[in-house]
N, C-alpha and C. Protein backbone atom coordinates (compact mmCIF):
# COMPACT_ATOMS: atom_id res chain seq x y z
N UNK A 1 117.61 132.95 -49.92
CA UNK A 1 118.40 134.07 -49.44
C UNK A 1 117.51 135.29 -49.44
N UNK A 2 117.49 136.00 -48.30
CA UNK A 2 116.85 137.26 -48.15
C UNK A 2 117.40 138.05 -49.31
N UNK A 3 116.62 139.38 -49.52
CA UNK A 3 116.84 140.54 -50.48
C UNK A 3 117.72 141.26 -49.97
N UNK A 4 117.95 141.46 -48.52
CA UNK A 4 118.56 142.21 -48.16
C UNK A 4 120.11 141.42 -47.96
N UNK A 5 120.74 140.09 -47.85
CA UNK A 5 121.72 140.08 -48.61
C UNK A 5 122.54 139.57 -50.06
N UNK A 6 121.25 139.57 -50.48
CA UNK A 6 121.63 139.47 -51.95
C UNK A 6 122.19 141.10 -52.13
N UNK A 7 121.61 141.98 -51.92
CA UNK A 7 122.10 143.37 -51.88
C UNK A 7 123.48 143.60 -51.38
N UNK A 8 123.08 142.90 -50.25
CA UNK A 8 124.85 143.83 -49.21
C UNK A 8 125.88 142.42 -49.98
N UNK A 9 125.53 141.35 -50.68
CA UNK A 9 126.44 140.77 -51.36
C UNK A 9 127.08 141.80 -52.40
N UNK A 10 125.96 142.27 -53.01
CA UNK A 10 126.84 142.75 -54.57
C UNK A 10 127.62 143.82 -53.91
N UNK A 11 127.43 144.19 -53.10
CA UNK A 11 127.96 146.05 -52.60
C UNK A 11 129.20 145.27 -51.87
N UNK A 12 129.45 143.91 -51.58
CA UNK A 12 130.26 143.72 -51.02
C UNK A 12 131.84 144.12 -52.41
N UNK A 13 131.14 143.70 -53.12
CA UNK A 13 131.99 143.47 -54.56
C UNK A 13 132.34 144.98 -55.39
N UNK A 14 131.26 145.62 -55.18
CA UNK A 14 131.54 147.33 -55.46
C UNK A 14 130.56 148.40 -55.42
N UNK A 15 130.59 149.36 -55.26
CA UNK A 15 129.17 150.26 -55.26
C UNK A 15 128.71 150.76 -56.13
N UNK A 16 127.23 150.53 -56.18
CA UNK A 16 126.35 150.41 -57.63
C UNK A 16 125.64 151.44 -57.16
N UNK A 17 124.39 151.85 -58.57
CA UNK A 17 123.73 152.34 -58.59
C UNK A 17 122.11 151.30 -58.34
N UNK A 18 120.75 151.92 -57.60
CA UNK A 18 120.01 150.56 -57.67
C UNK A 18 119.58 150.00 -59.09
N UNK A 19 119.75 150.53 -60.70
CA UNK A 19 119.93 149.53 -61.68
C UNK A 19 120.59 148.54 -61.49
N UNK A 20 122.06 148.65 -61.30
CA UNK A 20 123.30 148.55 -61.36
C UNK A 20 123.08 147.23 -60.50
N UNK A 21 122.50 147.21 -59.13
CA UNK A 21 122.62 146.26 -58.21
C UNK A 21 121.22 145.67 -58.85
N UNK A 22 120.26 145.77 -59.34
CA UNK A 22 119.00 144.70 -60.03
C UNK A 22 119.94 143.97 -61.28
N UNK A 23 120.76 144.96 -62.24
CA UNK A 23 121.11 144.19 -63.28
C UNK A 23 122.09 143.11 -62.58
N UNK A 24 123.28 142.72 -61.61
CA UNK A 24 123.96 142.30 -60.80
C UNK A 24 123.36 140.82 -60.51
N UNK A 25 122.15 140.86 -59.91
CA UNK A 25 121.00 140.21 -59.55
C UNK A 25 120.61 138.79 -60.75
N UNK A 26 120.67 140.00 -61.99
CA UNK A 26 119.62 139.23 -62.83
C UNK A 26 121.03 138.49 -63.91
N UNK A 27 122.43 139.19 -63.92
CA UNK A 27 123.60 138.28 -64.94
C UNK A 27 123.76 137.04 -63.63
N UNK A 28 123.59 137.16 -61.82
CA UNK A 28 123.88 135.98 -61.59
C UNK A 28 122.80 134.95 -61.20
N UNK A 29 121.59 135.14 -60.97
CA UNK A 29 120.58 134.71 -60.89
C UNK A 29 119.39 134.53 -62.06
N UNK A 30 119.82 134.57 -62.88
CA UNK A 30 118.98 134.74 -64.54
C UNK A 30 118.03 135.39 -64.07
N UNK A 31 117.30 135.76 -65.40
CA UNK A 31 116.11 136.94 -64.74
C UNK A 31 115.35 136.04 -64.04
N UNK A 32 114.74 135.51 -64.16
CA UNK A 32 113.59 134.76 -63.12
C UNK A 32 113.59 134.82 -61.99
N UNK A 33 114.77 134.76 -61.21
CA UNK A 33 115.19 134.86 -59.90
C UNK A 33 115.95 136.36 -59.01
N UNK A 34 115.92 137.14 -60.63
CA UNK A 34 116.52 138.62 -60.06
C UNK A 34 115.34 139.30 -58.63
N UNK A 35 115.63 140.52 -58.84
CA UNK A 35 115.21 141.18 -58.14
C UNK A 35 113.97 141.77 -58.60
N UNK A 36 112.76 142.62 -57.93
CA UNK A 36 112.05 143.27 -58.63
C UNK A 36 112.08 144.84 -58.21
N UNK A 37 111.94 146.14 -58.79
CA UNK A 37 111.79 147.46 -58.25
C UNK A 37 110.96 147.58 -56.62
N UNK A 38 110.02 146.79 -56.27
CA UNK A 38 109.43 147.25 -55.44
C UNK A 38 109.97 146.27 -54.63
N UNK A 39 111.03 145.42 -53.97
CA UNK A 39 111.80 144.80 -53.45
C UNK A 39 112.90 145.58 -53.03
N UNK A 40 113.46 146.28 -54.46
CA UNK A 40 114.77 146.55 -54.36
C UNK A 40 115.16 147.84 -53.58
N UNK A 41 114.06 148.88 -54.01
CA UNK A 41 114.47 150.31 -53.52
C UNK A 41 113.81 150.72 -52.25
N UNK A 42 112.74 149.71 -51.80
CA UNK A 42 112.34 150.05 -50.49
C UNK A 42 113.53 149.27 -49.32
N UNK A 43 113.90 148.17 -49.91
CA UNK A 43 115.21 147.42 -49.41
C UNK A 43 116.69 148.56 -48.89
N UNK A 44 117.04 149.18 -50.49
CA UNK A 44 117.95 150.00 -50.09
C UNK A 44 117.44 151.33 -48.80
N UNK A 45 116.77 151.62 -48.91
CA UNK A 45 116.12 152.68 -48.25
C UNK A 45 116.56 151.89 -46.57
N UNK A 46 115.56 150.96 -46.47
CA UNK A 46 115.72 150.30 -44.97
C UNK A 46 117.07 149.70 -44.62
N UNK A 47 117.78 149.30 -45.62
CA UNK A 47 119.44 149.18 -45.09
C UNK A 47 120.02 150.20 -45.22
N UNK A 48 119.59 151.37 -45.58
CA UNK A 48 120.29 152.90 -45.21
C UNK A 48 120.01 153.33 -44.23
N UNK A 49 119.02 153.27 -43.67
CA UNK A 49 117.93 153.68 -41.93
C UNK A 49 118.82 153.00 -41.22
N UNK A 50 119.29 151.71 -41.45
CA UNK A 50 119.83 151.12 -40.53
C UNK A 50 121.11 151.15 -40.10
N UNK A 51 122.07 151.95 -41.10
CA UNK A 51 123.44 152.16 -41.48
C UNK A 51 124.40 151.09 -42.14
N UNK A 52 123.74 150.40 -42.94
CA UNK A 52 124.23 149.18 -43.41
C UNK A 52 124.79 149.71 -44.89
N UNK A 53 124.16 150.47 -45.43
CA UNK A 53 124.78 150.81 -46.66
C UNK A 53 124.60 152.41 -46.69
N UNK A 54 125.30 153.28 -47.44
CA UNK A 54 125.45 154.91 -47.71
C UNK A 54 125.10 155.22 -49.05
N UNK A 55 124.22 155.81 -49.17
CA UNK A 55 123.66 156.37 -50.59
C UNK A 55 124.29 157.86 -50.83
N UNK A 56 124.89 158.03 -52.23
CA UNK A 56 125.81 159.00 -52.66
C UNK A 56 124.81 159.49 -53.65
N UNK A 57 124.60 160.93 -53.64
CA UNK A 57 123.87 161.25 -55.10
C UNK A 57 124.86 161.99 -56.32
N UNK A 58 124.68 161.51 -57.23
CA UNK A 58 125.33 161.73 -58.35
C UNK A 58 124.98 161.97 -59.43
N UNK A 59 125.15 163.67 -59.72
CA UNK A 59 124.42 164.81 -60.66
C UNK A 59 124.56 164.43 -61.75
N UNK A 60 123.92 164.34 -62.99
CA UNK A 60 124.10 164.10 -64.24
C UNK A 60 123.81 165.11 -65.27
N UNK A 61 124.33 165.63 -66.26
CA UNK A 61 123.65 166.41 -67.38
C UNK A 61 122.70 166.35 -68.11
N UNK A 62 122.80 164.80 -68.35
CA UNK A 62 121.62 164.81 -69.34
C UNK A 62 120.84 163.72 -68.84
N UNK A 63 120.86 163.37 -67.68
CA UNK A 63 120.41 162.66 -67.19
C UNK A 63 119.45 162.38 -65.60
N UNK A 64 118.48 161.90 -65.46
CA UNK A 64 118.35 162.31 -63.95
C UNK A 64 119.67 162.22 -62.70
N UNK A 65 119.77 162.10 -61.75
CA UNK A 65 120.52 162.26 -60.46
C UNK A 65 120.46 160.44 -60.38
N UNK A 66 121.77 159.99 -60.20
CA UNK A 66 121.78 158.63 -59.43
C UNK A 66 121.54 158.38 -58.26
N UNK A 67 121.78 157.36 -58.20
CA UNK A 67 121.48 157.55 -55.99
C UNK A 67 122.99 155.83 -56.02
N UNK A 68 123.99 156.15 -55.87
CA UNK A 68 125.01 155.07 -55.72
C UNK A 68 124.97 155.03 -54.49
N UNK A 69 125.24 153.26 -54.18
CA UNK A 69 125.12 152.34 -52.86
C UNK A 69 126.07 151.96 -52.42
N UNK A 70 126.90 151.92 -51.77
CA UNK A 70 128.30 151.66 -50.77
C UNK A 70 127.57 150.68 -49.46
N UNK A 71 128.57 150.02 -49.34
CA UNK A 71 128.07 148.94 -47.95
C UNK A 71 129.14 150.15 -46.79
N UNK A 72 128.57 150.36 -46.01
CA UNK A 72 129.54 150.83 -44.39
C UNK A 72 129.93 149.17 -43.62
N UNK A 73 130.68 149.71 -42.83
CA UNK A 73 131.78 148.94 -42.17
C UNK A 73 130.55 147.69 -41.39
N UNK A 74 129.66 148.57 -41.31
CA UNK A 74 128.69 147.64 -40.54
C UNK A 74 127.68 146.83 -41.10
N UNK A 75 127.46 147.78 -42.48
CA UNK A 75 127.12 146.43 -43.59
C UNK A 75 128.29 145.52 -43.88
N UNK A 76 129.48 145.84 -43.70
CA UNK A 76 130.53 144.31 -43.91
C UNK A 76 130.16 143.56 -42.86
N UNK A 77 130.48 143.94 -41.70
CA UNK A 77 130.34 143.35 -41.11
C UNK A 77 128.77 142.56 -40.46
N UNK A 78 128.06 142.79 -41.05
CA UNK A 78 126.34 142.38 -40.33
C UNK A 78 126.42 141.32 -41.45
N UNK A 79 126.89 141.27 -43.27
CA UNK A 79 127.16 140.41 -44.29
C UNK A 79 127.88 139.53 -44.26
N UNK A 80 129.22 139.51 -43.29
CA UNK A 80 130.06 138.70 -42.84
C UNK A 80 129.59 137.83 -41.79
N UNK A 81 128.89 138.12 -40.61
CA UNK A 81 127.87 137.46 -39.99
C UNK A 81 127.30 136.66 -40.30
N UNK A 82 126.31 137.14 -41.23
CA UNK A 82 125.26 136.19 -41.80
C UNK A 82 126.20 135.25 -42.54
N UNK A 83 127.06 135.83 -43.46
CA UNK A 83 127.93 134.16 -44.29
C UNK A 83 128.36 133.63 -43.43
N UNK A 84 129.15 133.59 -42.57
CA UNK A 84 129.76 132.67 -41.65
C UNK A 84 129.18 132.27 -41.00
N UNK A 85 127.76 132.46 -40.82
CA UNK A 85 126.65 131.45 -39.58
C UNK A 85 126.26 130.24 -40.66
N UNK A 86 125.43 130.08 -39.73
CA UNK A 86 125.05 128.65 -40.45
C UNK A 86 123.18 128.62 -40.51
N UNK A 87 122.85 130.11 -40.33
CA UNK A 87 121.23 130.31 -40.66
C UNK A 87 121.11 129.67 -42.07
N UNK A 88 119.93 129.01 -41.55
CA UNK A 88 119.63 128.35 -42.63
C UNK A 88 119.76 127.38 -43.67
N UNK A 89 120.51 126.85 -43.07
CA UNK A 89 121.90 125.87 -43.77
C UNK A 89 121.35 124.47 -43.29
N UNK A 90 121.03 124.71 -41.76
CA UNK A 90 120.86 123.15 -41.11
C UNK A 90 119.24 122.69 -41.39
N UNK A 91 118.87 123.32 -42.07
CA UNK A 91 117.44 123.17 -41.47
C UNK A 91 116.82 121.56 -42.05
N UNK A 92 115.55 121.19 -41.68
CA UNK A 92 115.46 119.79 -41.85
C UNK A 92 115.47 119.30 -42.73
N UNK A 93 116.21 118.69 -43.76
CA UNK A 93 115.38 117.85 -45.34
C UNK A 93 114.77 116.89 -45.26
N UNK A 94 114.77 116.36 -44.16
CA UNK A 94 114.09 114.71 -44.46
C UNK A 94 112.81 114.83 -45.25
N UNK A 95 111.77 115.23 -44.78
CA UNK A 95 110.54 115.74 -45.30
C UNK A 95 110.15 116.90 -46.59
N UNK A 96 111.25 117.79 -46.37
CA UNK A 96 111.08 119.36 -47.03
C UNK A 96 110.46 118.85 -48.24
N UNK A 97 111.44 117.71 -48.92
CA UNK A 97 111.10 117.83 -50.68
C UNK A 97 109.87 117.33 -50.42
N UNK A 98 109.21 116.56 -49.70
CA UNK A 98 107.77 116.03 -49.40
C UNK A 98 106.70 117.02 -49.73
N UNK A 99 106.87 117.89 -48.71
CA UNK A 99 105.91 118.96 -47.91
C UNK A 99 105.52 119.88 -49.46
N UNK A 100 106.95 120.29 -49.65
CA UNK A 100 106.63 121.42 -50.56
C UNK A 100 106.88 121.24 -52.26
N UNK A 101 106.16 119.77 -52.61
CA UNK A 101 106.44 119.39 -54.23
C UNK A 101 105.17 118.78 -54.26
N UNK A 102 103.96 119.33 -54.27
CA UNK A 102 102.29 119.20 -54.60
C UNK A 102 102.64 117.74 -55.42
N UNK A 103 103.98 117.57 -56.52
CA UNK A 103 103.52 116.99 -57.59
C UNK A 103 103.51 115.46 -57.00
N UNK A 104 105.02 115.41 -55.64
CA UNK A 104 105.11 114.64 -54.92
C UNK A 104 104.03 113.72 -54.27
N UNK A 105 103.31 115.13 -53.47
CA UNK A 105 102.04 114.61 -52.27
C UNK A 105 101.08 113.41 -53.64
N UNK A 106 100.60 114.31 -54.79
CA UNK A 106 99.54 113.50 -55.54
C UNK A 106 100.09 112.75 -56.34
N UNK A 107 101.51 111.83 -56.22
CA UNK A 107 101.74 110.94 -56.74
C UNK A 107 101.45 109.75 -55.53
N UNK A 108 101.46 110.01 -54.42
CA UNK A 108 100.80 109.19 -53.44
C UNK A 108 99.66 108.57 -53.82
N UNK A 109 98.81 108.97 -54.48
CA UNK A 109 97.40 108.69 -54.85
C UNK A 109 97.10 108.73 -56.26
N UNK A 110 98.11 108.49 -57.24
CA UNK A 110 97.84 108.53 -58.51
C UNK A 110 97.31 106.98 -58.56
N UNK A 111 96.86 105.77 -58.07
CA UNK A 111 96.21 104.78 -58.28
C UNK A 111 94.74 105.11 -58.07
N UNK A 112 94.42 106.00 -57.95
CA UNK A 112 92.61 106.42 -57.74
C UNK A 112 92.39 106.96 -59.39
N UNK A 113 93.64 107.37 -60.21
CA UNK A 113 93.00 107.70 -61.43
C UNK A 113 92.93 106.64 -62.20
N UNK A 114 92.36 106.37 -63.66
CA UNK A 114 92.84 105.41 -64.41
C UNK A 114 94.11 105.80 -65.04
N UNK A 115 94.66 104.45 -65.79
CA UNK A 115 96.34 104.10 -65.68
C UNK A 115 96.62 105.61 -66.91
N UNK A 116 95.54 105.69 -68.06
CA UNK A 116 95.85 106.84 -68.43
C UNK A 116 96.16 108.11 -68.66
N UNK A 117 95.76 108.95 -67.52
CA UNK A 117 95.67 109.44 -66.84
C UNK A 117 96.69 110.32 -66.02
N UNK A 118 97.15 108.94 -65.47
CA UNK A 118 98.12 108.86 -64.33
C UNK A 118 99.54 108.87 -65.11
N UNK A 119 99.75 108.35 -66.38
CA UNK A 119 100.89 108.02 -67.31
C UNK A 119 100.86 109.68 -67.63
N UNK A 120 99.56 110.39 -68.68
CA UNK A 120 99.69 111.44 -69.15
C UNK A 120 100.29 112.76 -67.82
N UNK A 121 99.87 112.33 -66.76
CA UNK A 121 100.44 113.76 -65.60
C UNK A 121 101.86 113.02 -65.12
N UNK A 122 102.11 111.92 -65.48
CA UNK A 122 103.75 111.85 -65.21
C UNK A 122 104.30 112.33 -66.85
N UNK A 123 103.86 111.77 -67.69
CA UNK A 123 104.61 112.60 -68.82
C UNK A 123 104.81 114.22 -69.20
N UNK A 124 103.77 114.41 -68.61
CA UNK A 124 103.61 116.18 -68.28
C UNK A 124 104.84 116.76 -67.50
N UNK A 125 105.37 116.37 -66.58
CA UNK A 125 105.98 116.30 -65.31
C UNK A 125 107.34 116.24 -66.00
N UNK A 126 107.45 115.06 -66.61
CA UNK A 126 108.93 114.90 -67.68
C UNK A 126 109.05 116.24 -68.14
N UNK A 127 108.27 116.14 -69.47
CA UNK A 127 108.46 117.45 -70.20
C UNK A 127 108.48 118.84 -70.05
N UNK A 128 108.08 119.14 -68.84
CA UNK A 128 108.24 120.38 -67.90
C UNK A 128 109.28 120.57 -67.56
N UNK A 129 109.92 119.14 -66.73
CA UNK A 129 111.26 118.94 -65.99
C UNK A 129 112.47 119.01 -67.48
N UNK A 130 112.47 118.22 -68.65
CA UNK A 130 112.84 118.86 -69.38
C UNK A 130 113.49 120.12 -69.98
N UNK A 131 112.08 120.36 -70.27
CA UNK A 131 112.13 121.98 -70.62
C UNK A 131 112.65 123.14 -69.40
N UNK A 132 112.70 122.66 -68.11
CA UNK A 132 113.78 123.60 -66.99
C UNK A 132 114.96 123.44 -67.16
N UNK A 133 115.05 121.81 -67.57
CA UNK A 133 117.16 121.76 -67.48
C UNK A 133 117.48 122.11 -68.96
N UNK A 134 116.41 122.33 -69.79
CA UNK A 134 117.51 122.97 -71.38
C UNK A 134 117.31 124.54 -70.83
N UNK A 135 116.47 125.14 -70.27
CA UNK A 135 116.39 126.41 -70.32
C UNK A 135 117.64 126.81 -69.28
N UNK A 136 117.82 126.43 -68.26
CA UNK A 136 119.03 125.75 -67.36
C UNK A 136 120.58 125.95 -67.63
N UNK A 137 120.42 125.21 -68.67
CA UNK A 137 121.90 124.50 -69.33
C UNK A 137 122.04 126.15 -69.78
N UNK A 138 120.78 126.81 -71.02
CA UNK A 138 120.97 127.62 -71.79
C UNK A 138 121.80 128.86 -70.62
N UNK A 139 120.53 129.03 -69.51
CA UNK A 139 121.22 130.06 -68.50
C UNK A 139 123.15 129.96 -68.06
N UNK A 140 123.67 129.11 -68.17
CA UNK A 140 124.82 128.64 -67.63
C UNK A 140 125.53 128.64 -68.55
N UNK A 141 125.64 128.47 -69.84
CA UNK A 141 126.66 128.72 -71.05
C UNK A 141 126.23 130.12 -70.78
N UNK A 142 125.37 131.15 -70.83
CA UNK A 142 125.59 132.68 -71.01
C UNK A 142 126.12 133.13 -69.90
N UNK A 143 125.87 131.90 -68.81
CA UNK A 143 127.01 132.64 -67.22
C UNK A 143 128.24 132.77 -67.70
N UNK A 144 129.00 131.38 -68.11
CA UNK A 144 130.34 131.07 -68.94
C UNK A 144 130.68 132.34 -69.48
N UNK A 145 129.81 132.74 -70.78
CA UNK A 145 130.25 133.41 -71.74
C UNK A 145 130.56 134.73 -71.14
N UNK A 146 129.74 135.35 -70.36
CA UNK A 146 129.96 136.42 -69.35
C UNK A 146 131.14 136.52 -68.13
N UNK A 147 131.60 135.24 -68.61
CA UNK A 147 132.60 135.13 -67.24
C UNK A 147 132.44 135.60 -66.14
N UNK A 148 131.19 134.89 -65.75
CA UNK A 148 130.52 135.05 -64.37
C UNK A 148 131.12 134.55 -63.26
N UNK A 149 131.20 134.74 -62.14
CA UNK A 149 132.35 133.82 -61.20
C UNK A 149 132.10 132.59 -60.91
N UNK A 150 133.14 131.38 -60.98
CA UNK A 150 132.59 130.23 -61.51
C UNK A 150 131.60 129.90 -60.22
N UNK A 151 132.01 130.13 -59.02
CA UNK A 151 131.26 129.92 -58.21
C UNK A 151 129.66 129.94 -58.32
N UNK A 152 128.80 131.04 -59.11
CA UNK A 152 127.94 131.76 -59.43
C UNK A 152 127.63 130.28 -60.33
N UNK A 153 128.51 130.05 -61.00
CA UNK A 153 128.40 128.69 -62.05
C UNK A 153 127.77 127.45 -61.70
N UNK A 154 128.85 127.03 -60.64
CA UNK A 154 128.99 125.94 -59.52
C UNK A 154 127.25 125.82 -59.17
N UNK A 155 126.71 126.83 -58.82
CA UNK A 155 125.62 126.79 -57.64
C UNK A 155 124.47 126.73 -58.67
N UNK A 156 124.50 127.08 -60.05
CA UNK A 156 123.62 126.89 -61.31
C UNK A 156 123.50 125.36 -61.74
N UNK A 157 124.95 125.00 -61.66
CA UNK A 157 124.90 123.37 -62.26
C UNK A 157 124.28 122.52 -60.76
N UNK A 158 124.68 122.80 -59.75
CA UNK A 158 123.47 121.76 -58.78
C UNK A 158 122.40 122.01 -58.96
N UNK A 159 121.44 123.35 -59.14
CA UNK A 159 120.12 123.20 -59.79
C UNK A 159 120.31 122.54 -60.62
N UNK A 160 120.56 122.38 -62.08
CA UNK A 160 120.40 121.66 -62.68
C UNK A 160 120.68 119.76 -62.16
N UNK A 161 121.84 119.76 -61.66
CA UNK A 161 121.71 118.26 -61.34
C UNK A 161 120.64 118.13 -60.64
N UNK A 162 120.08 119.21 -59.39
CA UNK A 162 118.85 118.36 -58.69
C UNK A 162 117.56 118.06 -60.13
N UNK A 163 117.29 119.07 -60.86
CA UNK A 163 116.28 118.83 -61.90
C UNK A 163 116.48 117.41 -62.96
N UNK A 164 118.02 116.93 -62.77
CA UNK A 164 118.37 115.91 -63.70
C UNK A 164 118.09 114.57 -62.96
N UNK A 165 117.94 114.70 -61.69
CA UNK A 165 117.54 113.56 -60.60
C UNK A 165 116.27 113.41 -60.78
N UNK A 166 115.35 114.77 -60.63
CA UNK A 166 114.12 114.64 -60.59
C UNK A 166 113.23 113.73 -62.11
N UNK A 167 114.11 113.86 -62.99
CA UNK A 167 113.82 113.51 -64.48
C UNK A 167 113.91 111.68 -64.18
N UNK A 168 115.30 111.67 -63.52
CA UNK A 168 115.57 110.15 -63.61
C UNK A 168 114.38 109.62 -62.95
N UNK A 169 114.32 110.20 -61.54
CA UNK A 169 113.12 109.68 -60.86
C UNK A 169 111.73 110.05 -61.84
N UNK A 170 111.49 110.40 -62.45
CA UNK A 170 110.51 110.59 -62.99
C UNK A 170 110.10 109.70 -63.86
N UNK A 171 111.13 109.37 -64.50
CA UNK A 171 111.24 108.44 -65.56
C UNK A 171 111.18 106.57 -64.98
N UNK A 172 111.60 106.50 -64.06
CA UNK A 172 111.33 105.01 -63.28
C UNK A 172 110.23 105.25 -62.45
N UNK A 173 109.39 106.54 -62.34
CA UNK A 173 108.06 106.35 -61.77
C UNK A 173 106.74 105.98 -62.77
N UNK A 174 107.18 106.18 -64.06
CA UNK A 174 106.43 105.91 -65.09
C UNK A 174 106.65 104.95 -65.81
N UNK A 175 107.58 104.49 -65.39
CA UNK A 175 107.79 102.72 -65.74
C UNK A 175 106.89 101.79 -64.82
N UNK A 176 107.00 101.93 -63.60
CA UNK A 176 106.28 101.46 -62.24
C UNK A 176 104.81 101.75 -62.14
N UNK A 177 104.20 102.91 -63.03
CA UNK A 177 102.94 103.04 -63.55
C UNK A 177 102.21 102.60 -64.24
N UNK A 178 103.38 102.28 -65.50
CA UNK A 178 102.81 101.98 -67.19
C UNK A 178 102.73 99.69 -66.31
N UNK A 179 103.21 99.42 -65.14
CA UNK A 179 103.28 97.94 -64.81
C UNK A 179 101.21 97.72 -64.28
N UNK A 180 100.93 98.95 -64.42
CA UNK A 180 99.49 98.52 -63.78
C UNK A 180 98.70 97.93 -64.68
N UNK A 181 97.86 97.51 -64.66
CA UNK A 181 96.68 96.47 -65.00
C UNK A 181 95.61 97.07 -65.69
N UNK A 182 95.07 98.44 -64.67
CA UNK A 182 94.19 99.36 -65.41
C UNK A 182 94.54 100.15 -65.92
């Protein structure tokens, strides 16, 4: 998903300040996947040029000046667009997980190493994959606890199931390894 509607998402929901819309970011996307400052405020800037969102400034006492973000009628509507199309949605899988999982391509050719080798970078692979679905799980009980919208939930636990596939497969590729000779 572009930056620019991860943005006109949250503003769909209410108008923030740009903390306000990074912290937004990072309770539904755990930090790893939030936003960063030099993403975020050159973002708001160019969906304000464009009339997609209205920046309000808001004086403080003891504090600097806010800059609060409102979506306009035409950020609903340019956000409503994009959800209801189907960009990006169809695009090809047959290959994708191929192309873009390195760990994939050089398991093609893990018979050029010896069998030890080849066992230790699939066990590596486990314990990595592992250590994503507890860190995973951990992210998704603090969604819960936050009463995050379950939806927000929903779309956390298929990462995790795809990482719980990748484990299974991982685990009968190193059975099918440990059968070699050398």
């Amino acid at each position: 998903m572009s930056v620019k509607y991860m943005i006109l998402g949250s503003l769909m929901f209410n108008c923030f300040h740009g903390y306000e819309i990074k912290s937004q970011m990072v309770q539904k996307m755990n930090s790893e996947f939030g936003i960063n400052d030099g993403q975020l405020y050159p973002t708001l800037k160019k969906l304000e040029e464009e009339g997609l969102v209205t920046k309000k400034i808001e004086h403080q006492d003891s504090a600097p000046s806010r800059h609060v973000y409102s979506i306009t009628d035409k950020g609903q509507k340019d956000f409503m667009q994009w959800l209801e199309s189907r960009e990006g949605e169809d695009r090809e899988f047959r290959y994708d997980f191929f192309r873009k999982d390195i760990f994939c391509i050089k398991s093609n050719y893990l018979r050029f190493l010896e069998k030890k080798k080849a066992v230790e970078k699939i066990q590596h692979q486990i314990e990595t994959v592992k250590n994503i679905i507890a860190d995973l799980k951990i992210a998704r009980s603090h969604m819960v606890e936050r009463k995050i919208d379950p939806l927000h939930v929903k779309v956390w636990e298929y990462g995790i199931m795809n990482y719980e596939t990748r484990l299974k497969w991982l685990n009968e590729f190193l059975q099918e390894v440990t059968k070699w000779r050398k």
